[in-house]
Structures are given as structure tokens and as C-alpha cells.
Protein backbone atom coordinates (compact mmCIF):
# COMPACT_ATOMS: atom_id res chain seq x y z
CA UNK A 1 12.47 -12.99 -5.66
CA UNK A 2 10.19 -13.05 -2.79
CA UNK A 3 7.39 -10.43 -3.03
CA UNK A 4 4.88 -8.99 -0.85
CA UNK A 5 1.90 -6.85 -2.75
CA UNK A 6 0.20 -5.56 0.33
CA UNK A 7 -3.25 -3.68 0.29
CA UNK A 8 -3.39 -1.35 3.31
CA UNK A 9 -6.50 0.08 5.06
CA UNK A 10 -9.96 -0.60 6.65
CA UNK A 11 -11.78 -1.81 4.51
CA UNK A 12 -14.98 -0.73 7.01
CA UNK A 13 -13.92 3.44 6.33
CA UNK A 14 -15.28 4.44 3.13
CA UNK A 15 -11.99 5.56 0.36
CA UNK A 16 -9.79 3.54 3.14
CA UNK A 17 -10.38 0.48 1.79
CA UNK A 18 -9.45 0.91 -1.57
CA UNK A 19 -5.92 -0.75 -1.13
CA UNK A 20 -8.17 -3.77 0.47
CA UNK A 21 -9.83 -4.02 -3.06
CA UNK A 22 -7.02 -3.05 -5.52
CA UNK A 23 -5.13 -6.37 -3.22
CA UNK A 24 -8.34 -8.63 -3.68
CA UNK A 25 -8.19 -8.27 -8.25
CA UNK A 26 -4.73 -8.47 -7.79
CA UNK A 27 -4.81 -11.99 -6.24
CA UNK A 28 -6.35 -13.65 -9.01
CA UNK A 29 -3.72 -12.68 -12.10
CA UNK A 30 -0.57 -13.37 -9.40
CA UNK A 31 1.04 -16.63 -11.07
CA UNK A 32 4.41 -17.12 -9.44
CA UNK A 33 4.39 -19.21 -5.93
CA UNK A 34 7.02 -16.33 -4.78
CA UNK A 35 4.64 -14.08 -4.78
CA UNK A 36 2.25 -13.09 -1.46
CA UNK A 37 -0.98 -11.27 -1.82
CA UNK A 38 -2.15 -9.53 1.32
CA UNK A 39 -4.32 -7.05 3.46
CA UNK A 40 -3.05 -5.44 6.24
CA UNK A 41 -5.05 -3.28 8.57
CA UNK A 42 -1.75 -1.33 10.30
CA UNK A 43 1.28 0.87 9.70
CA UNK A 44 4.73 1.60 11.06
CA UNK A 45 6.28 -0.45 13.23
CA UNK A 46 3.64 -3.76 12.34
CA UNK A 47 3.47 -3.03 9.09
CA UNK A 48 7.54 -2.83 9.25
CA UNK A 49 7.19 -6.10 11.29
CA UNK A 50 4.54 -7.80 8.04
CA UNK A 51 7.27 -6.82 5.46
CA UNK A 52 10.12 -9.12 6.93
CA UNK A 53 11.74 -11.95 4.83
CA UNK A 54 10.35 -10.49 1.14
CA UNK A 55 12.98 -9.15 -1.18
CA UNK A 56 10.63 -6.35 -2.37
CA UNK A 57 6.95 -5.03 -1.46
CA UNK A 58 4.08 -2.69 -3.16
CA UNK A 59 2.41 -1.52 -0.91
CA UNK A 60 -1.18 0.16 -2.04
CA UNK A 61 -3.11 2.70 0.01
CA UNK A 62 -5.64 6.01 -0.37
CA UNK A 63 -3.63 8.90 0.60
CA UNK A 64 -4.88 12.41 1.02
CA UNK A 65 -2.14 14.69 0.09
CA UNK A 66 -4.75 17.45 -0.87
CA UNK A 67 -2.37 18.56 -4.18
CA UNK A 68 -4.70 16.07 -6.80
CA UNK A 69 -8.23 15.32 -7.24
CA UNK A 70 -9.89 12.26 -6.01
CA UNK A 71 -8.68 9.03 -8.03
CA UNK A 72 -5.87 10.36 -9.20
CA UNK A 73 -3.05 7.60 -9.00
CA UNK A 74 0.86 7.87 -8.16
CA UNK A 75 3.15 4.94 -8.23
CA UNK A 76 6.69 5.36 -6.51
CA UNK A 77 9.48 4.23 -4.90
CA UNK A 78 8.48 4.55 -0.94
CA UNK A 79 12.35 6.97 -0.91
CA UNK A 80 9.96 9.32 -3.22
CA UNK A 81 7.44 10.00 -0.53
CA UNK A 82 7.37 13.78 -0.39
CA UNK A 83 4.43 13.59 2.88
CA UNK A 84 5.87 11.15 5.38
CA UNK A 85 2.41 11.38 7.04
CA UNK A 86 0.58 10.21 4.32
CA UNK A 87 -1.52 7.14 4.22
CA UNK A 88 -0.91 4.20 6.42
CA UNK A 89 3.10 4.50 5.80
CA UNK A 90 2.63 6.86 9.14
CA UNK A 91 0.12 7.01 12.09
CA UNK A 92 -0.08 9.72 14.38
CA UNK A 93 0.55 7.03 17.42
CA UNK A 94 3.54 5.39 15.75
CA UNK A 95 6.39 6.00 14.23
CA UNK A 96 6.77 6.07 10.03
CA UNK A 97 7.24 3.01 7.53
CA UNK A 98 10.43 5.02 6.84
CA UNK A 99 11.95 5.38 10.22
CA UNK A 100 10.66 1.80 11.21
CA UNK A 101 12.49 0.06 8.59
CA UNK A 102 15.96 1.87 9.18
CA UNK A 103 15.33 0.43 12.60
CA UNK A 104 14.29 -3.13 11.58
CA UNK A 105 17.61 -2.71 9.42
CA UNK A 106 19.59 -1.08 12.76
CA UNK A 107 18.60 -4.67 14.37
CA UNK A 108 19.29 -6.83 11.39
CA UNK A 109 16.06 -8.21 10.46
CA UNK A 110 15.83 -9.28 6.22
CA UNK A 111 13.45 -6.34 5.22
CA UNK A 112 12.97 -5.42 0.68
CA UNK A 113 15.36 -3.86 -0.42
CA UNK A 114 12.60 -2.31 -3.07
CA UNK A 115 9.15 -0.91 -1.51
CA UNK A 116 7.07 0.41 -4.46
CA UNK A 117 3.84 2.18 -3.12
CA UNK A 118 0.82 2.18 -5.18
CA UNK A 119 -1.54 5.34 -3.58
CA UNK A 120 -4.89 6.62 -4.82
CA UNK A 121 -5.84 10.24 -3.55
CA UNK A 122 -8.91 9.66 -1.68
CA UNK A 123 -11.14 12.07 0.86
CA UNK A 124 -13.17 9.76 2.28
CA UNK A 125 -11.58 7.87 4.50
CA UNK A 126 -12.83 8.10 7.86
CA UNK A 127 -16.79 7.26 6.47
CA UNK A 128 -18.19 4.10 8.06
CA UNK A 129 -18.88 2.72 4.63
CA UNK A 130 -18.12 -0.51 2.91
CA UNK A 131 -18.18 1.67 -0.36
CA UNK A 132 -15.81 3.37 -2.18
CA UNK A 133 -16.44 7.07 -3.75
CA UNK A 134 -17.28 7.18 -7.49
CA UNK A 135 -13.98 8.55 -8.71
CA UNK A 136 -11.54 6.04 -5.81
CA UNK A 137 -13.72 3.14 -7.12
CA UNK A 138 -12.87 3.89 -10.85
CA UNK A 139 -8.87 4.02 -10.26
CA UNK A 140 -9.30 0.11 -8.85
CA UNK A 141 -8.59 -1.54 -12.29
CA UNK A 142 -6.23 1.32 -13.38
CA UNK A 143 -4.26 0.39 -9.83
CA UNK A 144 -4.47 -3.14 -10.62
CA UNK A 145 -3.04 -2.68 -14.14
CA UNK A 146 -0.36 -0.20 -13.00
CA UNK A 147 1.17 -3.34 -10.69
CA UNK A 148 0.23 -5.99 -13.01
CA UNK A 149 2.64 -4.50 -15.77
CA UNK A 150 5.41 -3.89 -13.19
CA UNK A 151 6.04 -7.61 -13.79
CA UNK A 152 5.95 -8.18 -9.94
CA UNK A 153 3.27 -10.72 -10.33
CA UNK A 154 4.72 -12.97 -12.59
């Protein structure tokens, strides 16, 4: 199965890059050639447009939903997301992951049937800061395990 494990955020904005650096320790344990380790910097309709041709994606991200302290990680199915403005899986100047896949599906194009999203609550994310906050820095290798025993990397 072609996979796509996509880190999303600036890496430049504090907490925002945390799917950046959860992607970068994932690269290193990924053993199967049909398997695609990336960072991506956008949402909706390009990040739609980055998932086409893979059979499934996890996509990891900070999210601020405000209902769990800093570091706190959730892993889901992307049909779980309860906040469709949350993370990079919306923008206020584009449309949501959600709505632009059921259009990339409307015009036919081969998007995953699975999207897994790997989020870490973060506050931080609009600090210019190559750093990440104590408490998003210490869910990195509990993020990284988290996809590592979905078996997606293997």
C-alpha cells in the first residue's frame, strides 16, 4: 500500500512545527520503499492536492482545541475530527481537508481511502521560534511511537 506520513506546519512558529519534527524521527525507522516521509507547509486544497496517488496518509499537526493541556496527544481517523478548523486540516483562506477531498473525489483524482491524523495540543503556535514548548517537545517520541506501532511504516 502506498503511504504518505506527512508532518504539517512551520517549522519557523514555535508549537507549529512539531509535526515538522515528529516527520523528521519518523524518517529514519520507515523500512518499506512504499512508504513517503514528508513536510508540508499548507492545508486544504494543496494539502488535498500533496495527498494524491497514496492509498492512505497520517497526517501529524499541533492543534489547539483548548479542551486538553499542552502535549496531550490524540490519534484518529480524519472522519473523527470534532473541530473542522483545527490545525492545518483548515485555514481561514481556504477551504477544509474535509471538503477538499470530497471535491478531489467529485473530479476523480486517486486520493487514501484512510487519513489517520496524529495532533498534539499545542498554544504556541504563532511564536517566531525554532523551538518547541517544554510539554509539545516531550510528546515528539510519544507521537513517533504512536505511528510507528500503527504498522504504517513497515
Amino acid at each position: 500500500m502506498k503511504t504518505l506520513i506527512l508532518g504539517l506546519g512551520n517549522p519557523l512558529l514555535g508549537d507549529d512545527g512539531v509535526g515538522w519534527r515528529v516527520a523528521e524521527q519518523i524518517r529514519s525507522q520507515v523500512t518499506d520503499p512504499e512508504v513517503e516521509v514528508d513536510c508540508l507547509a499548507g492545508g486544504g486544497l494543496s494539502l488535498m492536492e500533496r495527498l494524491i496517488g497514496y492509498d492512505r496518509a497520517i497526517l501529524i499537526d499541533a492543534m489547539f482545541a483548548g479542551q486538553a493541556p499542552p502535549g496531550q496527544l490524540s490519534c484518529f481517523d480524519l472522519e473523527q475530527l470534532s473541530d473542522p478548523t483545527a490545525g492545518h486540516l483548515s485555514s481561514a483562506h481556504e477551504t477544509s481537508l474535509k471538503t477538499a477531498l470530497q471535491l478531489g473525489l467529485k473530479l476523480g483524482l486517486s486520493l487514501p481511502a484512510e487519513v489517520r491524523v496524529v495532533a498534539i495540543e499545542a498554544q504556541h503556535v504563532y511564536d517566531f521560534s525554532e523551538e518547541l514548548s517544554a510539554p509539545v517537545a516531550a510528546a515528539v517520541p510519544t507521537a513517533v511511537q504512536c505511528i510507528v506501532d500503527s504498522g504504517w511504516t513497515q
